[in-house]
N, C-alpha and C. Protein backbone atom coordinates (compact mmCIF):
# COMPACT_ATOMS: atom_id res chain seq x y z
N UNK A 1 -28.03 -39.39 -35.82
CA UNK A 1 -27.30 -38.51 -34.92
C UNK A 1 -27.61 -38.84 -33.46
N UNK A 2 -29.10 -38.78 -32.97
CA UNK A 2 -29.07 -39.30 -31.85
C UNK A 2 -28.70 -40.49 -31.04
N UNK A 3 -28.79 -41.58 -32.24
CA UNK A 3 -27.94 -42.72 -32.00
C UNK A 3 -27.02 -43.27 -31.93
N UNK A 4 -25.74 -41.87 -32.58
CA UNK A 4 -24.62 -42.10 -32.19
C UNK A 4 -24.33 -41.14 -31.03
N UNK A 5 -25.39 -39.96 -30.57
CA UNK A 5 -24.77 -39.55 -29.05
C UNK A 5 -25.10 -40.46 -28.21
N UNK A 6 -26.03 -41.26 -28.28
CA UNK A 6 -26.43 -42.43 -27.42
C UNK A 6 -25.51 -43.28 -27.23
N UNK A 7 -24.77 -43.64 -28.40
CA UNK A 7 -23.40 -44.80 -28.27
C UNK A 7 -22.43 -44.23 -27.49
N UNK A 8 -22.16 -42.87 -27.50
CA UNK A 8 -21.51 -42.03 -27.35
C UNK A 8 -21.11 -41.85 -25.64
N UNK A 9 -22.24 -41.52 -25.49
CA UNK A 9 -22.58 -41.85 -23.69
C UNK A 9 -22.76 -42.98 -23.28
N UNK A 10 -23.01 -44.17 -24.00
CA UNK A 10 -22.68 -45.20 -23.31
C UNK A 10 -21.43 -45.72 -23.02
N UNK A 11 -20.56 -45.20 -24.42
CA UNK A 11 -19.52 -45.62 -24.34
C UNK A 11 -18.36 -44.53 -23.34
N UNK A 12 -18.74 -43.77 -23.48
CA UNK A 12 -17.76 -42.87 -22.06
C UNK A 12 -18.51 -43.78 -20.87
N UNK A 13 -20.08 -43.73 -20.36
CA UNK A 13 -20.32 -44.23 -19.10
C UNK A 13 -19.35 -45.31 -18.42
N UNK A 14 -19.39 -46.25 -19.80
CA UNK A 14 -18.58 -48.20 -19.53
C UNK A 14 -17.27 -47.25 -19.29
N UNK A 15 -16.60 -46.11 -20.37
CA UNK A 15 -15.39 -46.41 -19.66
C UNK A 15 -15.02 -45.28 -17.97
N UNK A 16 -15.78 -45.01 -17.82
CA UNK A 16 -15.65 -44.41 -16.55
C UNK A 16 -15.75 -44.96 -15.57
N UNK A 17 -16.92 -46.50 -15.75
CA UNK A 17 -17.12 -47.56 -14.41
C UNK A 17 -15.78 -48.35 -14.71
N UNK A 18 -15.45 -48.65 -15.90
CA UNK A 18 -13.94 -49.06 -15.89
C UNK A 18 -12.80 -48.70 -15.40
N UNK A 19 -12.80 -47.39 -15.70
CA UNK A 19 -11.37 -46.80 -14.59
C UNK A 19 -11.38 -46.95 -13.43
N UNK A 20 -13.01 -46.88 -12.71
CA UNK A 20 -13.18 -46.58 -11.26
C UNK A 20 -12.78 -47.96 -10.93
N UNK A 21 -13.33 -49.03 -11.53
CA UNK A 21 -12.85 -49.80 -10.85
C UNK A 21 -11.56 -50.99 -11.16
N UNK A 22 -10.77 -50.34 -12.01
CA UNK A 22 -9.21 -50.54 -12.17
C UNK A 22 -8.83 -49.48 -11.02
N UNK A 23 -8.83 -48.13 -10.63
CA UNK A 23 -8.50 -47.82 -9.72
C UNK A 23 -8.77 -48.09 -8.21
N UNK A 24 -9.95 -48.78 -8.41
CA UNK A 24 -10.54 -49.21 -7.26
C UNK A 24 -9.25 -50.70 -6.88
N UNK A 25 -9.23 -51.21 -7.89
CA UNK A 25 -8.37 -52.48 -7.67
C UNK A 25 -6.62 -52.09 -7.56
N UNK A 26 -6.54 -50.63 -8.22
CA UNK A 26 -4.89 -50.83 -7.36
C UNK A 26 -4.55 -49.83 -5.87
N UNK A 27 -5.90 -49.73 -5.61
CA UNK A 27 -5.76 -49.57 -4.03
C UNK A 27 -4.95 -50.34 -3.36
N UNK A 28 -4.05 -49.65 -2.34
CA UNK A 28 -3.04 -50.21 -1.48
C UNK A 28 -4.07 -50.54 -0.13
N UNK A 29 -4.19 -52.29 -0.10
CA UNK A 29 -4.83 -52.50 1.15
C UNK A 29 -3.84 -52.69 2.56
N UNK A 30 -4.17 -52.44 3.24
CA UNK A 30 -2.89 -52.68 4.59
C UNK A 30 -4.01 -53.53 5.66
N UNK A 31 -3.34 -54.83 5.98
CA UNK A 31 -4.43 -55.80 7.05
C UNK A 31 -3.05 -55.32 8.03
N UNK A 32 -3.94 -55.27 9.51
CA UNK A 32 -3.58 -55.39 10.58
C UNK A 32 -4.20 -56.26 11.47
N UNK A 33 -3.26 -57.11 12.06
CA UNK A 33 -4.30 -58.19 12.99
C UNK A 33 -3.21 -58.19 14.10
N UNK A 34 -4.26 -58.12 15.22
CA UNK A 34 -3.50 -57.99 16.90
C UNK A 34 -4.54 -59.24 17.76
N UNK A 35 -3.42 -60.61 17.42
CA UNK A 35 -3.71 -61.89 18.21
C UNK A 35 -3.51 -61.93 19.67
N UNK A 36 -4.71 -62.25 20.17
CA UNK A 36 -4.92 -61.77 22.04
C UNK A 36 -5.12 -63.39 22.50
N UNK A 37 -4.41 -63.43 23.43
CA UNK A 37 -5.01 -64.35 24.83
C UNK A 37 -6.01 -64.15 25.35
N UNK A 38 -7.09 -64.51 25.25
CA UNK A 38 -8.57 -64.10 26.36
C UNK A 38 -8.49 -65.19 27.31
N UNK A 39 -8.84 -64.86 28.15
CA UNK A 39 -9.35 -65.65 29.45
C UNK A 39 -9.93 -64.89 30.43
N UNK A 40 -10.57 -65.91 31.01
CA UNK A 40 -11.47 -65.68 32.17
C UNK A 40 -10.69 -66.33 33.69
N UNK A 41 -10.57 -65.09 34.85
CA UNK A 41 -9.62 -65.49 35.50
C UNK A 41 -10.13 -65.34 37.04
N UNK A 42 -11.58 -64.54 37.02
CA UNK A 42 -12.63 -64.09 38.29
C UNK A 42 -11.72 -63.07 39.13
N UNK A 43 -11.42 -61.95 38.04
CA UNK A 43 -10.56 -60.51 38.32
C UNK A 43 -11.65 -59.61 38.80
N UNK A 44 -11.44 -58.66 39.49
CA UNK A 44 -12.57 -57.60 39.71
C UNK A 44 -12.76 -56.77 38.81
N UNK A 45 -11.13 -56.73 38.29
CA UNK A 45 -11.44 -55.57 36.95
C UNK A 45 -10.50 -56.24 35.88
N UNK A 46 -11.16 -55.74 34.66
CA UNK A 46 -10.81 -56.66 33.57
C UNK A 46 -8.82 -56.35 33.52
N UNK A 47 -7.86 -57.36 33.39
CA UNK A 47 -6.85 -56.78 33.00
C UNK A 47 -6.16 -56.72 31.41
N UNK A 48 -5.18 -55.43 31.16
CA UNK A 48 -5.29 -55.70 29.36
C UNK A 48 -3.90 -55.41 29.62
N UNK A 49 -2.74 -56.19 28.48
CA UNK A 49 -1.40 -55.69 28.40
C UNK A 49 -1.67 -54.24 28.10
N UNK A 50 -0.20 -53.62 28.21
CA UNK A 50 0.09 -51.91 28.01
C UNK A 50 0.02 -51.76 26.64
N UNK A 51 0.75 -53.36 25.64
CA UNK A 51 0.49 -53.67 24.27
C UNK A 51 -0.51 -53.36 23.95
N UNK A 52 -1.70 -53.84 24.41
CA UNK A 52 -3.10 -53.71 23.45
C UNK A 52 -3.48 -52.48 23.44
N UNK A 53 -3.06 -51.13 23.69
CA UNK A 53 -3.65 -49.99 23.96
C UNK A 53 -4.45 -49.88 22.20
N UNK A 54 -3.92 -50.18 21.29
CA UNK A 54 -4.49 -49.73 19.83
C UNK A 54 -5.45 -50.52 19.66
N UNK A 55 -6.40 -51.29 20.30
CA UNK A 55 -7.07 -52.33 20.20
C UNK A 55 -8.19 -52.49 21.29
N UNK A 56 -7.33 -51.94 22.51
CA UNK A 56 -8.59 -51.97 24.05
C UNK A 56 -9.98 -51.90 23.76
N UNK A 57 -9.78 -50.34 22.95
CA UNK A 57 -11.83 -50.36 23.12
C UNK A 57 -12.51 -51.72 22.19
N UNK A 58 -11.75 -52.49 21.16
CA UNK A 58 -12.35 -53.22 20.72
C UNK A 58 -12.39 -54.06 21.66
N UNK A 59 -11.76 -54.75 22.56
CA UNK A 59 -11.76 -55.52 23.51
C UNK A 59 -12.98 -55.55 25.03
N UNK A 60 -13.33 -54.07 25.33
CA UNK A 60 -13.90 -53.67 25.84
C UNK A 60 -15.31 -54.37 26.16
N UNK A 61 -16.09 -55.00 25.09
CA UNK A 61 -17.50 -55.36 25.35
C UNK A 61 -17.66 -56.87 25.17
N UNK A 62 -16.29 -57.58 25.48
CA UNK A 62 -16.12 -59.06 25.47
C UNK A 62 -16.03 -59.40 26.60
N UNK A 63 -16.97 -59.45 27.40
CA UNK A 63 -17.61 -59.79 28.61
C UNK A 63 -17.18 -60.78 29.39
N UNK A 64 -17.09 -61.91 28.77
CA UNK A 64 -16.45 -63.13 28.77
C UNK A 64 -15.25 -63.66 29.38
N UNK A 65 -14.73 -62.66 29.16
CA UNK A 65 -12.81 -62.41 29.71
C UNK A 65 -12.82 -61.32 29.95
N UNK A 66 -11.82 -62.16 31.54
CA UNK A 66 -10.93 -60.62 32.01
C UNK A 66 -9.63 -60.41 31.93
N UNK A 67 -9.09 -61.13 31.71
CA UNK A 67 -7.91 -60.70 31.03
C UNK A 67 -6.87 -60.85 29.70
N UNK A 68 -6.37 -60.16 29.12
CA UNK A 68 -5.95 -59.80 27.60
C UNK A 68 -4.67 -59.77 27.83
N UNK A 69 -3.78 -60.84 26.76
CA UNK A 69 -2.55 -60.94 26.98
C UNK A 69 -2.15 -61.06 25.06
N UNK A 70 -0.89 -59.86 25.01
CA UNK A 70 -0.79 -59.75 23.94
C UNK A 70 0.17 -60.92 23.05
N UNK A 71 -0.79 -62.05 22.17
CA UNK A 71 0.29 -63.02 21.50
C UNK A 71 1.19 -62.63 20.41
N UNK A 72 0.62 -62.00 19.31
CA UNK A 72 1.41 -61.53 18.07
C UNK A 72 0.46 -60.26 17.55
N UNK A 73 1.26 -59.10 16.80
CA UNK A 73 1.11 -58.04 16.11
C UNK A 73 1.72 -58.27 15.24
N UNK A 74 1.01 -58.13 13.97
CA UNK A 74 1.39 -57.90 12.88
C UNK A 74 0.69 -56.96 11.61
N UNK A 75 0.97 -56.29 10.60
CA UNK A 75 0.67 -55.94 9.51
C UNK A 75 1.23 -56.56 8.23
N UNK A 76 0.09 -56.40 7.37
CA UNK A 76 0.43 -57.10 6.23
C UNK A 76 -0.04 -56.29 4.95
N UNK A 77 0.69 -56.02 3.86
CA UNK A 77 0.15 -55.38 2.20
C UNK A 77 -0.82 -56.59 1.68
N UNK A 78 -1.78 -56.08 1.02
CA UNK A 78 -2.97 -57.65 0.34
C UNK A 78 -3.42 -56.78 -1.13
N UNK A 79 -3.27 -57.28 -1.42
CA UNK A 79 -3.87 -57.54 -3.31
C UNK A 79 -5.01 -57.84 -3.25
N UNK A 80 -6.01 -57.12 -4.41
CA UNK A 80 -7.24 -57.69 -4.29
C UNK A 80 -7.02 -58.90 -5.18
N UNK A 81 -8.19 -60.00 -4.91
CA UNK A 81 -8.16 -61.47 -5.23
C UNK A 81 -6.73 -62.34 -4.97
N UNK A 82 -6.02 -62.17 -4.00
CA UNK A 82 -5.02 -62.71 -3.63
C UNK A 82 -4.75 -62.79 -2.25
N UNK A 83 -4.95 -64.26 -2.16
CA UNK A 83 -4.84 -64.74 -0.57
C UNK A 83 -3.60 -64.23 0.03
N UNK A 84 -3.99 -63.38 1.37
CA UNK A 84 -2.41 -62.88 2.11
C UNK A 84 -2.50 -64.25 3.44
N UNK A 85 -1.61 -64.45 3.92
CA UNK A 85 -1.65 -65.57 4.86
C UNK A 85 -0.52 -64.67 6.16
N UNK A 86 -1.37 -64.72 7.19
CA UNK A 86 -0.51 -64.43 8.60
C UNK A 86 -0.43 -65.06 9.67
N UNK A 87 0.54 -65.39 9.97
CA UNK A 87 0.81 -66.45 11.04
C UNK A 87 0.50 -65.91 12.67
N UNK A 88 -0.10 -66.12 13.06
CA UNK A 88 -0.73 -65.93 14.08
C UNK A 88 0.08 -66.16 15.25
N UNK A 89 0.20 -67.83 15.62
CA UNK A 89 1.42 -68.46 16.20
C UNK A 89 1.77 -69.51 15.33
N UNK A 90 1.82 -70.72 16.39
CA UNK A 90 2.75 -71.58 16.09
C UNK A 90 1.75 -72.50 15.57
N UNK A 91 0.07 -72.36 15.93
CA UNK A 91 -1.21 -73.24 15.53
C UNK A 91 -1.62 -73.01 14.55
N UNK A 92 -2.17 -71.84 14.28
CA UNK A 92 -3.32 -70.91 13.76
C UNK A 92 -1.81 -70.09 12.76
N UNK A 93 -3.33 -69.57 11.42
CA UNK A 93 -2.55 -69.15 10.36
C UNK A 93 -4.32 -67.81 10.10
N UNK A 94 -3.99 -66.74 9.95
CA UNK A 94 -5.13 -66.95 9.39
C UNK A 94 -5.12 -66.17 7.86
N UNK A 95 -5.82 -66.30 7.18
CA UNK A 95 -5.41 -66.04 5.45
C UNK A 95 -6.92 -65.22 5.36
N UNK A 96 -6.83 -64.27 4.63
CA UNK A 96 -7.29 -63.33 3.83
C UNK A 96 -7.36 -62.66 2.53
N UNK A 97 -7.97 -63.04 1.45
CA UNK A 97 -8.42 -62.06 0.21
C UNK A 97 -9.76 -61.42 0.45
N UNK A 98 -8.90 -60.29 -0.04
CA UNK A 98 -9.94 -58.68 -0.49
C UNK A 98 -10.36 -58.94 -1.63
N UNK A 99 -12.08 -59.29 -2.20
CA UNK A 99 -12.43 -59.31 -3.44
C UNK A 99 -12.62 -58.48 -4.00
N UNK A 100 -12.85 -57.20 -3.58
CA UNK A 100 -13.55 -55.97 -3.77
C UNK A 100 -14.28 -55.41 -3.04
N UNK A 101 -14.71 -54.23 -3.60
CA UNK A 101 -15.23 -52.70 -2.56
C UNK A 101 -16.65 -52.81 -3.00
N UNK A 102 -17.73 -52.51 -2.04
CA UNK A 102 -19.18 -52.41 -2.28
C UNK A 102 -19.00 -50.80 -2.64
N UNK A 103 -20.63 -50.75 -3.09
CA UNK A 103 -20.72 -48.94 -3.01
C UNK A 103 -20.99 -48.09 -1.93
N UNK A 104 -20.60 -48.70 -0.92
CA UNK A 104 -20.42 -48.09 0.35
C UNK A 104 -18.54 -47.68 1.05
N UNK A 105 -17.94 -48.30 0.11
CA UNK A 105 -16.29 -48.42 0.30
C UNK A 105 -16.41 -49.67 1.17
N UNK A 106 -16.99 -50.70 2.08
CA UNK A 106 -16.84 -51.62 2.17
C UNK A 106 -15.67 -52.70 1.67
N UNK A 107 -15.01 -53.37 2.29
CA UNK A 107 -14.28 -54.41 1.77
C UNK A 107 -14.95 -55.69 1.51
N UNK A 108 -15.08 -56.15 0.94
CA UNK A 108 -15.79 -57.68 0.70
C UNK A 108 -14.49 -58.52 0.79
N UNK A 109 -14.53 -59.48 2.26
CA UNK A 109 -13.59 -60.69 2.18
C UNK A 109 -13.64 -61.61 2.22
N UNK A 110 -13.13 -62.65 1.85
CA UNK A 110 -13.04 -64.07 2.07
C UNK A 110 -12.12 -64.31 2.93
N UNK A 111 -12.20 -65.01 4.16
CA UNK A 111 -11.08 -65.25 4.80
C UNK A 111 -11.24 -66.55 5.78
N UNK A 112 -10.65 -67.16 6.43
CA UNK A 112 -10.66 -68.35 7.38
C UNK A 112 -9.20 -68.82 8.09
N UNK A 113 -9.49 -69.49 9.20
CA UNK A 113 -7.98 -69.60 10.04
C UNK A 113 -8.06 -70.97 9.98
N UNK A 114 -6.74 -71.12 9.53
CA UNK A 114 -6.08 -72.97 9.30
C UNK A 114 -5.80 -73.62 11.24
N UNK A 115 -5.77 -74.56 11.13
CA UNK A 115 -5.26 -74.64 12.91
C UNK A 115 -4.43 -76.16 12.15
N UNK A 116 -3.23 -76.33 12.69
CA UNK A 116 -2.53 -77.49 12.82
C UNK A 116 -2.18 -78.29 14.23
N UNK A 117 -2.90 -79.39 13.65
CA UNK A 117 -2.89 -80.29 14.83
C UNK A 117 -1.69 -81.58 14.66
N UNK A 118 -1.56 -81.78 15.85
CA UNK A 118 -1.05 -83.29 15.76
C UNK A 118 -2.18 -84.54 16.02
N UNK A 119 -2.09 -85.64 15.68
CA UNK A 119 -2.68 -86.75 15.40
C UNK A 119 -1.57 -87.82 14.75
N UNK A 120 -1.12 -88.50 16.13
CA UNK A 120 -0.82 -89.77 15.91
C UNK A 120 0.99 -89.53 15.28
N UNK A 121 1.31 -88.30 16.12
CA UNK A 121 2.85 -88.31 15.52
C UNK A 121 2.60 -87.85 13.80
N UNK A 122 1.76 -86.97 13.46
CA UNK A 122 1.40 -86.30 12.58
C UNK A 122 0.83 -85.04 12.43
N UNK A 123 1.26 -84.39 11.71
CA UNK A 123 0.70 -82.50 11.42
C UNK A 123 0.49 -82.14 10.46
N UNK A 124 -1.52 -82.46 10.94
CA UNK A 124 -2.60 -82.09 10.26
C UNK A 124 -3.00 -80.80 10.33
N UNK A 125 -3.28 -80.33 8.82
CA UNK A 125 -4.10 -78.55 8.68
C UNK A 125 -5.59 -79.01 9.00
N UNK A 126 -6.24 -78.32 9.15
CA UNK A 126 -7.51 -78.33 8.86
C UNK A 126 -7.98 -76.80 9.43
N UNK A 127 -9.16 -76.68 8.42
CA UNK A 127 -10.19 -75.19 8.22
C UNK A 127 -10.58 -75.03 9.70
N UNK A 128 -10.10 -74.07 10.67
CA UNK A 128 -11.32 -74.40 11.99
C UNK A 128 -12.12 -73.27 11.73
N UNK A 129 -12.33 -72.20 10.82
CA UNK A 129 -12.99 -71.22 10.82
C UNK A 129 -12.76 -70.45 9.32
N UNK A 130 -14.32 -70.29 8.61
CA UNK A 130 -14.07 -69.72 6.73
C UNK A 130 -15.49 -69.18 7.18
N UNK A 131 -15.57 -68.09 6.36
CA UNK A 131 -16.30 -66.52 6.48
C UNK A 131 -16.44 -65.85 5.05
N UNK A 132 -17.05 -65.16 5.23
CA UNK A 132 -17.08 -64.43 4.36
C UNK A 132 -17.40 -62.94 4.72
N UNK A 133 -17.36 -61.96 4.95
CA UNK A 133 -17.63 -60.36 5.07
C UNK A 133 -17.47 -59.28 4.76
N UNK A 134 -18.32 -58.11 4.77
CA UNK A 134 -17.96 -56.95 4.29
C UNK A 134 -17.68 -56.02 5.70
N UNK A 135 -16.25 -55.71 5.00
CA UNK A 135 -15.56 -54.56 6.61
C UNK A 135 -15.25 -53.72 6.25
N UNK A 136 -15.68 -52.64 7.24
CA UNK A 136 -15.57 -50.80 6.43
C UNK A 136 -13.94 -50.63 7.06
N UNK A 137 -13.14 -50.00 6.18
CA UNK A 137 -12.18 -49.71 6.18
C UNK A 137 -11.62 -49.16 7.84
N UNK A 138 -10.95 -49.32 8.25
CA UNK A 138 -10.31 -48.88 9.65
C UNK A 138 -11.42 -49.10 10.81
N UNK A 139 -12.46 -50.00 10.67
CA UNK A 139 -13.09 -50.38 11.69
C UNK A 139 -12.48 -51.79 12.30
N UNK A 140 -12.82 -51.95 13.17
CA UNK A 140 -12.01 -53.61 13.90
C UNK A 140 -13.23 -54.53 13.33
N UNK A 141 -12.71 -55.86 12.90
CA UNK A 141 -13.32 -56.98 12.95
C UNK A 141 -12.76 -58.06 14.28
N UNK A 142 -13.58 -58.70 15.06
CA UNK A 142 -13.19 -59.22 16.32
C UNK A 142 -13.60 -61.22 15.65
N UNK A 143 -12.53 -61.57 15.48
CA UNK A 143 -12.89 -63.21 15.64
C UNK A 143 -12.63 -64.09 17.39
N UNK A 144 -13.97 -64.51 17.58
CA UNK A 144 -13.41 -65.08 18.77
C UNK A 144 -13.63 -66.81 19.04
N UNK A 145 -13.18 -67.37 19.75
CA UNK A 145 -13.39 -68.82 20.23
C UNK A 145 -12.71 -69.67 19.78
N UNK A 146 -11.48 -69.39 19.14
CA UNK A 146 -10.64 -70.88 19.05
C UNK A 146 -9.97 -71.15 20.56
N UNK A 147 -9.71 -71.92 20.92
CA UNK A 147 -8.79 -72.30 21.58
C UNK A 147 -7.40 -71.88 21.66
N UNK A 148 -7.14 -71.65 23.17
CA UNK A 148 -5.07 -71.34 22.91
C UNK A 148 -5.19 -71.04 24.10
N UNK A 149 -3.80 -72.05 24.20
CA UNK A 149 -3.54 -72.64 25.81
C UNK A 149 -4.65 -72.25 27.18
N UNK A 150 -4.68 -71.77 27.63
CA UNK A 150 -5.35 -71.57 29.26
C UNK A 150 -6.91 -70.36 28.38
N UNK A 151 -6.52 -70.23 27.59
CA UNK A 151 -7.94 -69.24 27.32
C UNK A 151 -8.43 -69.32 25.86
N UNK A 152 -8.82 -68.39 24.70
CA UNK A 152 -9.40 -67.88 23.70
C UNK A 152 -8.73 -67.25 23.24
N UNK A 153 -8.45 -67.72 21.25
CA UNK A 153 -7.75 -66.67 20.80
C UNK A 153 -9.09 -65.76 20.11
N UNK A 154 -8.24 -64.36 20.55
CA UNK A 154 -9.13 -63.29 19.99
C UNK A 154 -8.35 -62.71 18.88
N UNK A 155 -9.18 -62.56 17.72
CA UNK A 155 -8.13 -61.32 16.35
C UNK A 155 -8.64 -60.31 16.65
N UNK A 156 -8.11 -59.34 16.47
CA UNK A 156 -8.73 -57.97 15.84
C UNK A 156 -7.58 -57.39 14.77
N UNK A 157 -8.86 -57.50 13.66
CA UNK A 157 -8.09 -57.82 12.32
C UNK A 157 -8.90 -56.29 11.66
N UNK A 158 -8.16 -55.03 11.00
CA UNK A 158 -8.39 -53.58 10.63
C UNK A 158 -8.14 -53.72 9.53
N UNK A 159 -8.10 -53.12 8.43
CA UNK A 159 -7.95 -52.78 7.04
C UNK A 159 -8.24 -51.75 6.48
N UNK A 160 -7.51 -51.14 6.06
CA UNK A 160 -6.81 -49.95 5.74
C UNK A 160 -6.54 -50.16 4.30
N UNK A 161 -7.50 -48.55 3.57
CA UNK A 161 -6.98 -48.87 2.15
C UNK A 161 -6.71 -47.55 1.87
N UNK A 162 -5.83 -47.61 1.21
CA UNK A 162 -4.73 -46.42 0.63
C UNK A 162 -4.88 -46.38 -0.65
N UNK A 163 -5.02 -44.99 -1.64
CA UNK A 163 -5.41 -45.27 -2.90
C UNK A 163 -4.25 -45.15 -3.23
N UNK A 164 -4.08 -45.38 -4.68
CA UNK A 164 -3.36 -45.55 -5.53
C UNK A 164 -2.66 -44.21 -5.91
N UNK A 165 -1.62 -44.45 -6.14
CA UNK A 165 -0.36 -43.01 -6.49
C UNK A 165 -1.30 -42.43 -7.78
N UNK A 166 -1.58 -43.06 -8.45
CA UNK A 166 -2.07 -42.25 -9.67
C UNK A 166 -3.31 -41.90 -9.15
N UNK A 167 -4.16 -42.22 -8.96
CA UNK A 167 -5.49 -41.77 -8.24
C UNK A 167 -5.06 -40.34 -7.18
N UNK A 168 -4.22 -40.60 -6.45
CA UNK A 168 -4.11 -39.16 -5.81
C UNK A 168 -3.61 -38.07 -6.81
N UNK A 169 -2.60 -38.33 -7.53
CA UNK A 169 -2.17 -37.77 -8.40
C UNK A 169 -3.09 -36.89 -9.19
N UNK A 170 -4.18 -37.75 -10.13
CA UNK A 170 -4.70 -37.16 -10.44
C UNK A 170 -5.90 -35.98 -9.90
N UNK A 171 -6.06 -35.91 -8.63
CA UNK A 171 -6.87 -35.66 -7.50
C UNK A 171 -5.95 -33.77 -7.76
N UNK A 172 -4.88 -33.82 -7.67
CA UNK A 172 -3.98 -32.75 -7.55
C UNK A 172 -4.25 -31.99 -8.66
N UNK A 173 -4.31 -30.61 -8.54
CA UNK A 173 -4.21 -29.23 -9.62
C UNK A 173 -3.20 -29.34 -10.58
N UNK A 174 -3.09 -29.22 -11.64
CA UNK A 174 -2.26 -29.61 -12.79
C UNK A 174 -0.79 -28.71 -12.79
N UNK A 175 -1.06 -26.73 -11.91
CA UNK A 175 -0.53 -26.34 -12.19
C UNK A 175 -0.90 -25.24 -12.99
N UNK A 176 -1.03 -25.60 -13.94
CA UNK A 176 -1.40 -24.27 -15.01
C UNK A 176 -2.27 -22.99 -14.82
């Protein structure tokens, strides 16, 4: 008897870390990345497009540059274990998979920015930047120092996870 309440609770435990994290995996992730011009221009006061207002304070303690010129905004839906790829400009690409959530809600990612060059009347990819990190949901991640034109491209790349319709669902009073 005791050894089958023992099976018993083990076997509800496994399937409860199982649901959590099938529900954990059809979380709706949302990437946002806002590609900046940095440069350094010997301004008195730093200048930022009217664009970057959703982004400024991340910008704020990059010392480096004074002025912020907005290149591309975009958002993107990502799957966990499935590379999302966002085009940045016309150089730079940068690609992202979500592997999963720590027990902190953490995102664990893999991610890196492609840069295409020319060489010799040819257009070459190559890796200029692969990472790996854990980013808490709706905080900014800041990549800085590639190159682009007269200054630095800066990301500030957010992620946003939205649970799953059935997960809220079930969250809700039945009614009865």
């Amino acid at each position: 008897m005791v050894s089958t309440s023992r099976s018993l609770v083990a076997l509800v435990a496994v399937a409860l870390v199982s649901t959590a994290a099938l529900a954990q995996q059809e979380d709706a992730i949302e990437i946002s990345m806002v590609a900046i011009q940095a440069s350094f221009e010997d301004r008195e006061e730093k200048l930022y497009d009217r664009t970057l207002d959703s982004v400024r304070q991340a910008l704020e303690d990059l010392d480096e540059y004074d002025t912020f010129r907005l290149v591309r905004e975009q958002k993107r839906p990502a799957q966990y274990r499935e590379k999302t790829r966002i085009q940045v400009n016309d150089r730079y690409t940068l690609i992202i998979t979500p592997m999963g959530r720590d027990s902190r809600g953490r995102i664990r990612i893999q991610a890196s920015i492609e840069e295409e060059i020319r060489r010799n009347d040819e257009i070459i990819t190559r890796t200029a930047l692969e990472f790996t990190s854990n980013v808490a949901p709706g905080r900014p991640l800041k990549l800085c120092g590639l190159r682009l034109d007269e200054g630095e491209l800066v990301l500030v790349v957010t992620m946003t996870v939205r649970r799953s319709d059935r997960e809220r669902s079930s969250d809700q009073p039945s009614g009865r």
